[in-house]
C-alpha atoms as a PDB file:
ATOM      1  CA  UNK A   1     138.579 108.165 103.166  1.00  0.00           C
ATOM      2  CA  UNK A   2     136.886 111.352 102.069  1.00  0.00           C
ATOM      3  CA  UNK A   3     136.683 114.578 104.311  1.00  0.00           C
ATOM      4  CA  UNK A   4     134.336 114.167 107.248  1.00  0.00           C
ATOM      5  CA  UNK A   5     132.521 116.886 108.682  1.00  0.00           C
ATOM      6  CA  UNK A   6     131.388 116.460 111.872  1.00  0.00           C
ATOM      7  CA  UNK A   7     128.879 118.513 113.480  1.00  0.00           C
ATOM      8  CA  UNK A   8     128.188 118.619 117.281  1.00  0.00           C
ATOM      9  CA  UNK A   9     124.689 119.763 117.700  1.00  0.00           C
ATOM     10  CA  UNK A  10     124.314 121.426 121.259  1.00  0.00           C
ATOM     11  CA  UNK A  11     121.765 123.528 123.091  1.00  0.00           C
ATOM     12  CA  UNK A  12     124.117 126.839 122.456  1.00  0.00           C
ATOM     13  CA  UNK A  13     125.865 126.066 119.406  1.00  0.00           C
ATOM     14  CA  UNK A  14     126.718 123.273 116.736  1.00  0.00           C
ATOM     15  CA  UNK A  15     130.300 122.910 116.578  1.00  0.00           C
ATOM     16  CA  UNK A  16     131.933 121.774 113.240  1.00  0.00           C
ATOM     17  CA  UNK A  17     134.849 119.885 113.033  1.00  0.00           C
ATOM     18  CA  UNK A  18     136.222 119.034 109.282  1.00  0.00           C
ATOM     19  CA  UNK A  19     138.590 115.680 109.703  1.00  0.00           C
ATOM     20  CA  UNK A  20     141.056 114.924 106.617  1.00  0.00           C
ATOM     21  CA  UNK A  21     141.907 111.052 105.864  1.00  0.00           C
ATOM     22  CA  UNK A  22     143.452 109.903 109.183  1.00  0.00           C
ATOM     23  CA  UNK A  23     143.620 106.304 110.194  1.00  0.00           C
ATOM     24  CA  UNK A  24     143.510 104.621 113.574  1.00  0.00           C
ATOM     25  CA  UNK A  25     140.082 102.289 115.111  1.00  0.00           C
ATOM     26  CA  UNK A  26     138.362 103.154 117.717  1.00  0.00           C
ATOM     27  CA  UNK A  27     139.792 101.173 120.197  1.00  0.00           C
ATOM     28  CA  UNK A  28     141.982 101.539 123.384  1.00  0.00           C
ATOM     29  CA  UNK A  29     145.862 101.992 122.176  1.00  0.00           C
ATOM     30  CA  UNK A  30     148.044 100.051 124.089  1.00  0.00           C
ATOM     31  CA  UNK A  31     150.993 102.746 122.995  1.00  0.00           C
ATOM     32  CA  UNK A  32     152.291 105.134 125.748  1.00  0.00           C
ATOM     33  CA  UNK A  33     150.983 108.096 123.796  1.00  0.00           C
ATOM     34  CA  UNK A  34     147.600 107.090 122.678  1.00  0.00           C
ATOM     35  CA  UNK A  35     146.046 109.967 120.378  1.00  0.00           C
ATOM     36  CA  UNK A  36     143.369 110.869 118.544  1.00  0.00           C
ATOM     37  CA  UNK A  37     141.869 112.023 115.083  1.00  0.00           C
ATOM     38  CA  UNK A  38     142.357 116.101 115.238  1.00  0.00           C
ATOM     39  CA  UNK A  39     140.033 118.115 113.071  1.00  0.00           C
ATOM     40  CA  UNK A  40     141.978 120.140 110.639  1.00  0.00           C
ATOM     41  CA  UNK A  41     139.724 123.157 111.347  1.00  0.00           C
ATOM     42  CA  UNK A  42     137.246 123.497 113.674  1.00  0.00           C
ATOM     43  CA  UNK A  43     134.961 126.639 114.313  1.00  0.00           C
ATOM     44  CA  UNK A  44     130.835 127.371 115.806  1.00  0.00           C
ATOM     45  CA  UNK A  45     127.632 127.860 114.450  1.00  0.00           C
ATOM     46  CA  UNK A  46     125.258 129.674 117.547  1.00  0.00           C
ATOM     47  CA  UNK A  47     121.831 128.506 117.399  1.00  0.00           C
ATOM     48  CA  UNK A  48     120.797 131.907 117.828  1.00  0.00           C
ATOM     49  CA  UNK A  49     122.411 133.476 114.689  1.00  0.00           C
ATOM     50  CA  UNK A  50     120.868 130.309 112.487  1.00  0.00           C
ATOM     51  CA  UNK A  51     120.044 132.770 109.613  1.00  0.00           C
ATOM     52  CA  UNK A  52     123.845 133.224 108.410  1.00  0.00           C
ATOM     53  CA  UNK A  53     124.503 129.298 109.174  1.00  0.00           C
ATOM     54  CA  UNK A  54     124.455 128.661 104.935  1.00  0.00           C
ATOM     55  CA  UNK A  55     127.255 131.125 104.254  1.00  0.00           C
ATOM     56  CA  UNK A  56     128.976 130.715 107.327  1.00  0.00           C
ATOM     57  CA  UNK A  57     128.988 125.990 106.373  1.00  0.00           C
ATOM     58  CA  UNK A  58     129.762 127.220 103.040  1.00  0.00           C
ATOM     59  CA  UNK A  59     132.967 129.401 104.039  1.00  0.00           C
ATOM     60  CA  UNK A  60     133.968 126.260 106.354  1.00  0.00           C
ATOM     61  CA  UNK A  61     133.572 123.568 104.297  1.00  0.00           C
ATOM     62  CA  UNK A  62     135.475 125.454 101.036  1.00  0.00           C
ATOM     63  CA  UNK A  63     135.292 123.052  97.927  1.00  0.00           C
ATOM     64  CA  UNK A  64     135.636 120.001  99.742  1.00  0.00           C
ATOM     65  CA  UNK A  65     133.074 117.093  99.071  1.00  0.00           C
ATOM     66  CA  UNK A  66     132.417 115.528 102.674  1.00  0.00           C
ATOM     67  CA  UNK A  67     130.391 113.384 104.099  1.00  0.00           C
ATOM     68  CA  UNK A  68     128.990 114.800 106.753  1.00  0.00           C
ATOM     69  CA  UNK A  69     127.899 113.081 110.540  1.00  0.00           C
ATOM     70  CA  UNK A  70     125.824 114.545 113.129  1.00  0.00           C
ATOM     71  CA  UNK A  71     125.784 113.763 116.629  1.00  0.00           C
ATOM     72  CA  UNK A  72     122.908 115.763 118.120  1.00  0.00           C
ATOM     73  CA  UNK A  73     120.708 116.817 121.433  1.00  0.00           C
ATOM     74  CA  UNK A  74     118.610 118.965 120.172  1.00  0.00           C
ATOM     75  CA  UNK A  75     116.287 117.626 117.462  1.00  0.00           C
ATOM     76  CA  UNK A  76     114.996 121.137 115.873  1.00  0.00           C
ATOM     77  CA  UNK A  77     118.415 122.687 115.645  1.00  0.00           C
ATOM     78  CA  UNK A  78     119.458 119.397 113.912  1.00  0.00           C
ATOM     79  CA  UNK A  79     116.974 119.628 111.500  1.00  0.00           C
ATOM     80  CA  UNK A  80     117.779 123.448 110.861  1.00  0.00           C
ATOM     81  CA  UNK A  81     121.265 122.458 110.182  1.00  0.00           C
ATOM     82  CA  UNK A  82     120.238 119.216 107.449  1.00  0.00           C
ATOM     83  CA  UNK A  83     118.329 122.078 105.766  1.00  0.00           C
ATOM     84  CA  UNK A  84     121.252 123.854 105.520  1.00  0.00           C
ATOM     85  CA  UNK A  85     123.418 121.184 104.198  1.00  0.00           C
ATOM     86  CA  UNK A  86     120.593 119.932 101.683  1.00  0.00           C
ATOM     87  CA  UNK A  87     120.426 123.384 100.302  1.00  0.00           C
ATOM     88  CA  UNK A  88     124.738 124.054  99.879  1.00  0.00           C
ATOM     89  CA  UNK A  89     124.222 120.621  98.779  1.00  0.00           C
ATOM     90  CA  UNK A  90     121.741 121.509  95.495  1.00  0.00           C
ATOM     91  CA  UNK A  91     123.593 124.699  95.115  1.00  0.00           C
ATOM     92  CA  UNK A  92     126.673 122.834  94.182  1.00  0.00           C
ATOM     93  CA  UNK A  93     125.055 120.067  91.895  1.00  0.00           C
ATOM     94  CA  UNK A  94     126.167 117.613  94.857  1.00  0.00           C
ATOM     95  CA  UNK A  95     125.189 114.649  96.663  1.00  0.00           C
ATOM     96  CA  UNK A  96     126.342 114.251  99.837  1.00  0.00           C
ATOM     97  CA  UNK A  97     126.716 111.792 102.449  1.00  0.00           C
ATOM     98  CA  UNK A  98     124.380 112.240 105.298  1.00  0.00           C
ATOM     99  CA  UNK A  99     124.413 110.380 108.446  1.00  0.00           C
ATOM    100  CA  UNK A 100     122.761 111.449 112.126  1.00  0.00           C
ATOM    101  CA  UNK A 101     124.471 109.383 114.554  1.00  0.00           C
ATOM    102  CA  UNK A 102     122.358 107.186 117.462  1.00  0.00           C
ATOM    103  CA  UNK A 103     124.320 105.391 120.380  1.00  0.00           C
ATOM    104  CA  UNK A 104     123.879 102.019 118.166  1.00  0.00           C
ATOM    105  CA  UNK A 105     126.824 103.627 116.122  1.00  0.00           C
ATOM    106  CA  UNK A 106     129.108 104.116 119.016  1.00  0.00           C
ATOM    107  CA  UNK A 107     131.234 101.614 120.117  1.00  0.00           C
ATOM    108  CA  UNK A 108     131.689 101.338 123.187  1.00  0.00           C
ATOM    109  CA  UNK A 109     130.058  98.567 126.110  1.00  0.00           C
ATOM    110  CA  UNK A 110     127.455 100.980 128.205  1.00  0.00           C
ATOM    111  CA  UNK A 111     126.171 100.154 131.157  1.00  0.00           C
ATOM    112  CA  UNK A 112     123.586 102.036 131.975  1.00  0.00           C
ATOM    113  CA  UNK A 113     119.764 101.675 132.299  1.00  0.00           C
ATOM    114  CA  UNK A 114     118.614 103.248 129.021  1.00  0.00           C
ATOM    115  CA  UNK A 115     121.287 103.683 126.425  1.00  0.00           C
ATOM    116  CA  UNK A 116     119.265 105.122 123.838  1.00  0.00           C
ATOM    117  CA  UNK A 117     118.353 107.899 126.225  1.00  0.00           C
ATOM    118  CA  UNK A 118     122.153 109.255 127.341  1.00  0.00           C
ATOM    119  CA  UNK A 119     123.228 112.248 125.148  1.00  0.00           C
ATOM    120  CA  UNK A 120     125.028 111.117 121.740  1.00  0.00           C
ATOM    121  CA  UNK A 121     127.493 113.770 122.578  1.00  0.00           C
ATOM    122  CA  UNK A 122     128.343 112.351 126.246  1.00  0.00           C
ATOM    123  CA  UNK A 123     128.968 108.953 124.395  1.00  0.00           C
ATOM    124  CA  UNK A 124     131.021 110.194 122.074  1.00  0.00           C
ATOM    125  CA  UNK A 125     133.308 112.322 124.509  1.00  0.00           C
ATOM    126  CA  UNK A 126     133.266 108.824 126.868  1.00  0.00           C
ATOM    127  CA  UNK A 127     134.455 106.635 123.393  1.00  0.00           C
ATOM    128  CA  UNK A 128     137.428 109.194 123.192  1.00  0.00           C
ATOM    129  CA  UNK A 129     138.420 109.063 126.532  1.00  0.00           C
ATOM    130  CA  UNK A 130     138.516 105.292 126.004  1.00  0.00           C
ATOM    131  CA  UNK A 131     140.560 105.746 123.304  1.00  0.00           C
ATOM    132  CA  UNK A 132     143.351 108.301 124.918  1.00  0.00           C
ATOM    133  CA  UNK A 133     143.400 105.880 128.198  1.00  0.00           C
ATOM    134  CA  UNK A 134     145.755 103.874 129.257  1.00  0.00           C
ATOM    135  CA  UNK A 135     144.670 100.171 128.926  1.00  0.00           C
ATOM    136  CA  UNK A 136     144.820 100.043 133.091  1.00  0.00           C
ATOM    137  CA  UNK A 137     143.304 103.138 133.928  1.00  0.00           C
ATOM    138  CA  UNK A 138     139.575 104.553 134.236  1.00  0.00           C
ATOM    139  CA  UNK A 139     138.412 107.265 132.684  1.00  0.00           C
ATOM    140  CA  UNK A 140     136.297 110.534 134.113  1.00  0.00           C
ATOM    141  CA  UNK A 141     135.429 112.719 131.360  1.00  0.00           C
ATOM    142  CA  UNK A 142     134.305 116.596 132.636  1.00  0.00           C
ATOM    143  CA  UNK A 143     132.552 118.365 129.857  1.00  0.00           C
ATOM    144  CA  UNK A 144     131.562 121.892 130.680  1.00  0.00           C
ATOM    145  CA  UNK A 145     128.808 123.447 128.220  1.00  0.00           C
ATOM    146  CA  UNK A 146     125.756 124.264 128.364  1.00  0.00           C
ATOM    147  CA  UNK A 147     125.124 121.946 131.232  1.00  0.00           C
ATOM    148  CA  UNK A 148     128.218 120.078 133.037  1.00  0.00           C
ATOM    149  CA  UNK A 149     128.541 116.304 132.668  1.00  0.00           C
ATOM    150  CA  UNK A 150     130.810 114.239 134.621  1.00  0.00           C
ATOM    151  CA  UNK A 151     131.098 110.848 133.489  1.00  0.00           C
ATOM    152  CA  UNK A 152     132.666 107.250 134.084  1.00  0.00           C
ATOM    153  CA  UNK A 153     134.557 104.879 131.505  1.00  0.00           C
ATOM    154  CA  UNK A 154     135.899 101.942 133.704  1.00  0.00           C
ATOM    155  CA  UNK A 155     138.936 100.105 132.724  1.00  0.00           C
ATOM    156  CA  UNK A 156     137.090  97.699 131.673  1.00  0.00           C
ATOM    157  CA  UNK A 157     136.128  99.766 128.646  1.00  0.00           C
ATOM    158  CA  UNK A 158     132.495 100.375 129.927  1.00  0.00           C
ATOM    159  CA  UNK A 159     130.445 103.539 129.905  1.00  0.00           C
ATOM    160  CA  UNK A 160     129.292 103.802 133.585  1.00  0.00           C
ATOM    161  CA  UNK A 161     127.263 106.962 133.335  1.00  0.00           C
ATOM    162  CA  UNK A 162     127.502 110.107 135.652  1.00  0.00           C
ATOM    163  CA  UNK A 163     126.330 113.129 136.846  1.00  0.00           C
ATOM    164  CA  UNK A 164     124.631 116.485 135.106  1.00  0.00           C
ATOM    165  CA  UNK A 165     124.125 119.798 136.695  1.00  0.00           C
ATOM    166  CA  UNK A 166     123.509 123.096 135.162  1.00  0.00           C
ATOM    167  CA  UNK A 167     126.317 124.845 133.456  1.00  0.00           C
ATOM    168  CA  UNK A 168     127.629 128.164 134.899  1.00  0.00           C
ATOM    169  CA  UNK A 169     125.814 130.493 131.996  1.00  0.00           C
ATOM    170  CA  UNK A 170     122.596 128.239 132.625  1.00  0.00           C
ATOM    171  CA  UNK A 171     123.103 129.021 136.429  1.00  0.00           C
ATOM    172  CA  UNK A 172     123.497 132.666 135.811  1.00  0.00           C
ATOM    173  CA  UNK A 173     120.139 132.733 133.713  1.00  0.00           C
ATOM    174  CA  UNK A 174     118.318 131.118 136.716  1.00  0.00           C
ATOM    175  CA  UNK A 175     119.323 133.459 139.379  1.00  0.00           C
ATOM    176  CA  UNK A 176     118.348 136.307 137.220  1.00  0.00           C
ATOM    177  CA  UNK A 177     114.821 134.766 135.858  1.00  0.00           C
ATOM    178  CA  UNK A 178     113.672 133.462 139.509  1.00  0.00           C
ATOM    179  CA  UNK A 179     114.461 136.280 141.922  1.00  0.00           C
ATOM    180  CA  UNK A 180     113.622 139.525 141.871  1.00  0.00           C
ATOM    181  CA  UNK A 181     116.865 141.716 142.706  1.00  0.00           C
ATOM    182  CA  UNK A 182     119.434 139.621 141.228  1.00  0.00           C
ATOM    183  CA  UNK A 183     121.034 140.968 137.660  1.00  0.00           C
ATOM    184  CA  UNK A 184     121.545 139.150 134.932  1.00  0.00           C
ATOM    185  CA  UNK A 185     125.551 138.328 134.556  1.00  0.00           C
ATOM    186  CA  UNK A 186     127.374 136.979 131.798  1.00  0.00           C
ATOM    187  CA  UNK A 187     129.425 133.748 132.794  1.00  0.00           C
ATOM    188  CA  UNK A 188     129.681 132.173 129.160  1.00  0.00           C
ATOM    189  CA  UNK A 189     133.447 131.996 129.445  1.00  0.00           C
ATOM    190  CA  UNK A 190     136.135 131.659 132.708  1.00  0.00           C
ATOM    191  CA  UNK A 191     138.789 133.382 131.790  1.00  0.00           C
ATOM    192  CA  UNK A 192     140.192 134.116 134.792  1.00  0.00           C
ATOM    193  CA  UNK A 193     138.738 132.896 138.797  1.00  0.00           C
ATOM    194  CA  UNK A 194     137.118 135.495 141.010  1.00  0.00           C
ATOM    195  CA  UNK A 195     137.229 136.479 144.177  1.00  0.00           C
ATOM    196  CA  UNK A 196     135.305 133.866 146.589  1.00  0.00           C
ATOM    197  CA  UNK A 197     134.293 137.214 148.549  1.00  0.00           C
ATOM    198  CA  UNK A 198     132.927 139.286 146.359  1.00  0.00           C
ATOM    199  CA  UNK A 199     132.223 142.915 146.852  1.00  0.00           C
ATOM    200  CA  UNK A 200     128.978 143.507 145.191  1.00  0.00           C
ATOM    201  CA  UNK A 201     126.308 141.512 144.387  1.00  0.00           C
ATOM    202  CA  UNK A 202     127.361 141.000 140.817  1.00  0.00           C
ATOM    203  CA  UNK A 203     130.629 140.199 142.323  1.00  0.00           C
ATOM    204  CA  UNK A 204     128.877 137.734 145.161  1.00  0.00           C
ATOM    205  CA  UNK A 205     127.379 135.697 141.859  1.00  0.00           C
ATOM    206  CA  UNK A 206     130.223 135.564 139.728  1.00  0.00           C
ATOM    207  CA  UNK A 207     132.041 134.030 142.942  1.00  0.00           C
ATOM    208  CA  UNK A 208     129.134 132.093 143.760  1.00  0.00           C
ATOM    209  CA  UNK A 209     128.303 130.617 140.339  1.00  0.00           C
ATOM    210  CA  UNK A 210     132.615 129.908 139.738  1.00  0.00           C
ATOM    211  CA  UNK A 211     133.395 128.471 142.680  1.00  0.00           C
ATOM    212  CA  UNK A 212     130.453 126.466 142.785  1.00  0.00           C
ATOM    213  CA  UNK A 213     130.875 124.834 139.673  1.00  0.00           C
ATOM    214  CA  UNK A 214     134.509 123.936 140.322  1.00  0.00           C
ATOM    215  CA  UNK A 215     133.619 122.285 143.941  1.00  0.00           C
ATOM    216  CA  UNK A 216     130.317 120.417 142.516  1.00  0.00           C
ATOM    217  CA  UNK A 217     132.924 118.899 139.999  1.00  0.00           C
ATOM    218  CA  UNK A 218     136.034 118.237 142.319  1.00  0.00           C
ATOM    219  CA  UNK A 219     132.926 116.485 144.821  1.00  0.00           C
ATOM    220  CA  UNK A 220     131.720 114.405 141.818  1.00  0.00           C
ATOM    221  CA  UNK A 221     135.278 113.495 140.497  1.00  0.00           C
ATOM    222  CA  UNK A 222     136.085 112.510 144.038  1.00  0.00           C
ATOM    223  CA  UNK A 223     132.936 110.218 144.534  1.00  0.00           C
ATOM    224  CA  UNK A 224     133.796 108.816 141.046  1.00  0.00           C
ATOM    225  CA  UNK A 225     137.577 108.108 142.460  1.00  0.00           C
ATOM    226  CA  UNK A 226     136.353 106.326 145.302  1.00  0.00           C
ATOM    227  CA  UNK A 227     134.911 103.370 143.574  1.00  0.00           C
ATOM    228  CA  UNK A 228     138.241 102.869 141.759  1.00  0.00           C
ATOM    229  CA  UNK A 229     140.722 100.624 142.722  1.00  0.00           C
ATOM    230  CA  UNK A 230     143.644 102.320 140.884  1.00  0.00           C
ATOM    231  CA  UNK A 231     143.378 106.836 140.177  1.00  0.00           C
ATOM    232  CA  UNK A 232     141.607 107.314 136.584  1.00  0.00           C
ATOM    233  CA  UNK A 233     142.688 109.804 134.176  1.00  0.00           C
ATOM    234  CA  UNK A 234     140.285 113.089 134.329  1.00  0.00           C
ATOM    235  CA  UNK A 235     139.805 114.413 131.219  1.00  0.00           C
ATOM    236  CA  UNK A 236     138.583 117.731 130.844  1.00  0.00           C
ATOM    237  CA  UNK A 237     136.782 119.262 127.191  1.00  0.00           C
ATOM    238  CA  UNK A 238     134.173 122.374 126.641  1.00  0.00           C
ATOM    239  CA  UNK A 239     134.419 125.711 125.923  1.00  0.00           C
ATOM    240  CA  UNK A 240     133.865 127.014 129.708  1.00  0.00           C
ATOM    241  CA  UNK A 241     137.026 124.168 130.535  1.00  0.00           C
ATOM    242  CA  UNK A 242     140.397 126.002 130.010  1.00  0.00           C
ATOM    243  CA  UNK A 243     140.520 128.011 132.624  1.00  0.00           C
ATOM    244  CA  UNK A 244     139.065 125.427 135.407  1.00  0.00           C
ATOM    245  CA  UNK A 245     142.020 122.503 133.951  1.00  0.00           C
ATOM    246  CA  UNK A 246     144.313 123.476 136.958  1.00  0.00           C
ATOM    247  CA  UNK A 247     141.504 123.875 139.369  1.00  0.00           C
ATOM    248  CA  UNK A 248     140.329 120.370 139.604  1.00  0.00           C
ATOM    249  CA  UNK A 249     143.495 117.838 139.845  1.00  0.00           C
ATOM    250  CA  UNK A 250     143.578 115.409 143.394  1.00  0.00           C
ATOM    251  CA  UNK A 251     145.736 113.941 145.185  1.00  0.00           C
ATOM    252  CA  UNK A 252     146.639 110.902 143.038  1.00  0.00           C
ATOM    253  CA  UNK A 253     145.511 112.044 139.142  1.00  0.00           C
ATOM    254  CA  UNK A 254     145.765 115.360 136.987  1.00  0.00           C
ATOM    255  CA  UNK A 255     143.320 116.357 134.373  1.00  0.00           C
ATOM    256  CA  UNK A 256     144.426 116.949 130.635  1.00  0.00           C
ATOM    257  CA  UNK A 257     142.240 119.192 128.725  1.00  0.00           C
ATOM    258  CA  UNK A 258     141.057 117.627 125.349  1.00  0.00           C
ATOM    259  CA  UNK A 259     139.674 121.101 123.473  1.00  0.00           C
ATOM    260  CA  UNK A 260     138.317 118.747 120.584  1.00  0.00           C
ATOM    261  CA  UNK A 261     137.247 115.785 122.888  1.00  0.00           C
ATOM    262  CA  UNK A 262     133.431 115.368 121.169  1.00  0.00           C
ATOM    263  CA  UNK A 263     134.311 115.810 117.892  1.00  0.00           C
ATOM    264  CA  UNK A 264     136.802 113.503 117.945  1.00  0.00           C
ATOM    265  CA  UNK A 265     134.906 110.771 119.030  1.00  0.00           C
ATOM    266  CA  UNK A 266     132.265 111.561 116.739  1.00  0.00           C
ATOM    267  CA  UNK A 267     135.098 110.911 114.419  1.00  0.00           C
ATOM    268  CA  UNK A 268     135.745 107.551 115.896  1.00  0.00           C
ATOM    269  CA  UNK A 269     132.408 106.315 115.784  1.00  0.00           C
ATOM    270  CA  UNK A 270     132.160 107.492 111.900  1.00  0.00           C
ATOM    271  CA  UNK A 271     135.473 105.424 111.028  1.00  0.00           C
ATOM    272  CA  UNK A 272     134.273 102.599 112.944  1.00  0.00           C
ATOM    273  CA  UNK A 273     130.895 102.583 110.798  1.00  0.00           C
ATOM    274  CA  UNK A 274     132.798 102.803 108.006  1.00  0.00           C
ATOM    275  CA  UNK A 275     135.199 100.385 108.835  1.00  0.00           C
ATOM    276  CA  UNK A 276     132.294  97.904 109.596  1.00  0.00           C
ATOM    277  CA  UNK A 277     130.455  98.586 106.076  1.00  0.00           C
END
């Protein structure tokens, strides 16, 4: 197989992902240390620093000749981006492979009322949870970006949906944009947990906005749990989700943090086209 890159368009940033020839479907493995396809190098675009995306593909991609798949949810920065690899495309004298993903590409059963309508990137994090499971176990993935999604894969195999609720930096904006005393705090990355009491009032939100986040998720892990017969495995991806990894285990499962959860299973899905012709 030729070099894949995989782009995750998001709301904040596109995340690139370039994937050598690795082998493996897209199916559960039955092994006791199920894996998957790891990007060779990885790195981010930010949609708002679009004018230096040319040199900064053409740095990442080197003189490799990929084909390239896109698993987007926003449409304009999409477009921005196949501009970008038409024109390092003509530059070179190259044709490349092109593909924008849809949920008809990914394969996994979903059960949900409108397919077509859940974000290509929540599909894609649920197919690689599916694939890291073990054959008996659910699946909750927690993906902490721009907004948080916690979603279900049943053992079955079965996207379930979930739940979405602002991220933590989205959270922050709102505070600040709808009231009239409140600053504006950045909260793009959890390094380390605050105080629940803060001190000040930019201490009161950073506590506020943290601890927050990490109950609304232990709350909608829990609910998840409870219509499970046996504990699922929580897996935990995004580039808020390092620091919250030890925050959120229960009783009867632990979370594993899967930096390179998305972009693997836009990975997955790509083989599997491929594989399928």
């Amino acid at each position: 197989m030729s070099t894949l890159l995989i782009a995750d368009v998001g709301n904040t940033r596109i995340k690139l992902g370039r994937f050598d020839q690795f082998a493996g479907g897209p199916s559960v493995q039955n092994e006791n240390s199920p894996s998957l396809p790891e990007p060779i190098a990885s790195c981010a675009l930010p949609l708002a620093d679009c004018d230096n995306w040319l040199d900064m593909v053409r740095e990442f991609v080197g003189t490799e000749l990929p084909r390239v798949v896109v698993a987007s949810v926003n449409a304009p920065a999409a477009a921005r981006f196949t501009t970008v690899i038409d024109q390092l495309a003509a530059d070179r004298g190259e044709s490349w492979q092109f593909k924008l993903l849809t949920h008809h590409q990914v394969p996994l059963a979903m059960h949900v009322d409108e397919p077509q309508r859940v974000g290509i990137d929540r599909l894609c994090g649920a197919l690689a949870a599916d694939r890291l499971r073990r054959p008996e176990r659910s699946a909750i993935v927690v993906d902490i970006g721009t907004a948080i999604k916690v979603d279900l894969v049943t053992a079955d195999g079965a996207f379930q949906g979930g739940a979405i609720l602002p991220g933590i930096a989205m959270s922050a904006r709102a505070l600040h944009e709808q009231t009239d005393l409140l600053p504006f705090i950045e909260m793009h990355m959890l390094d380390a947990a605050p105080d629940a009491v803060g001190k000040n009032t930019r201490a009161a939100m950073q506590a506020g906005l943290y601890w927050g986040a990490v109950g609304a998720i232990r709350e909608l892990i829990a609910r998840q749990r409870d219509r499970l017969a046996t504990p699922p495995q929580v897996f935990l991806t995004g580039g808020a989700a390092p620091s919250l990894a030890s925050l959120l285990g229960g009783p009867d499962y632990t979370v594993r943090f899967v930096p390179h959860l998305v972009l693997s299973g836009i990975a997955l899905a790509a083989l599997h086209e491929s594989a399928c012709g």
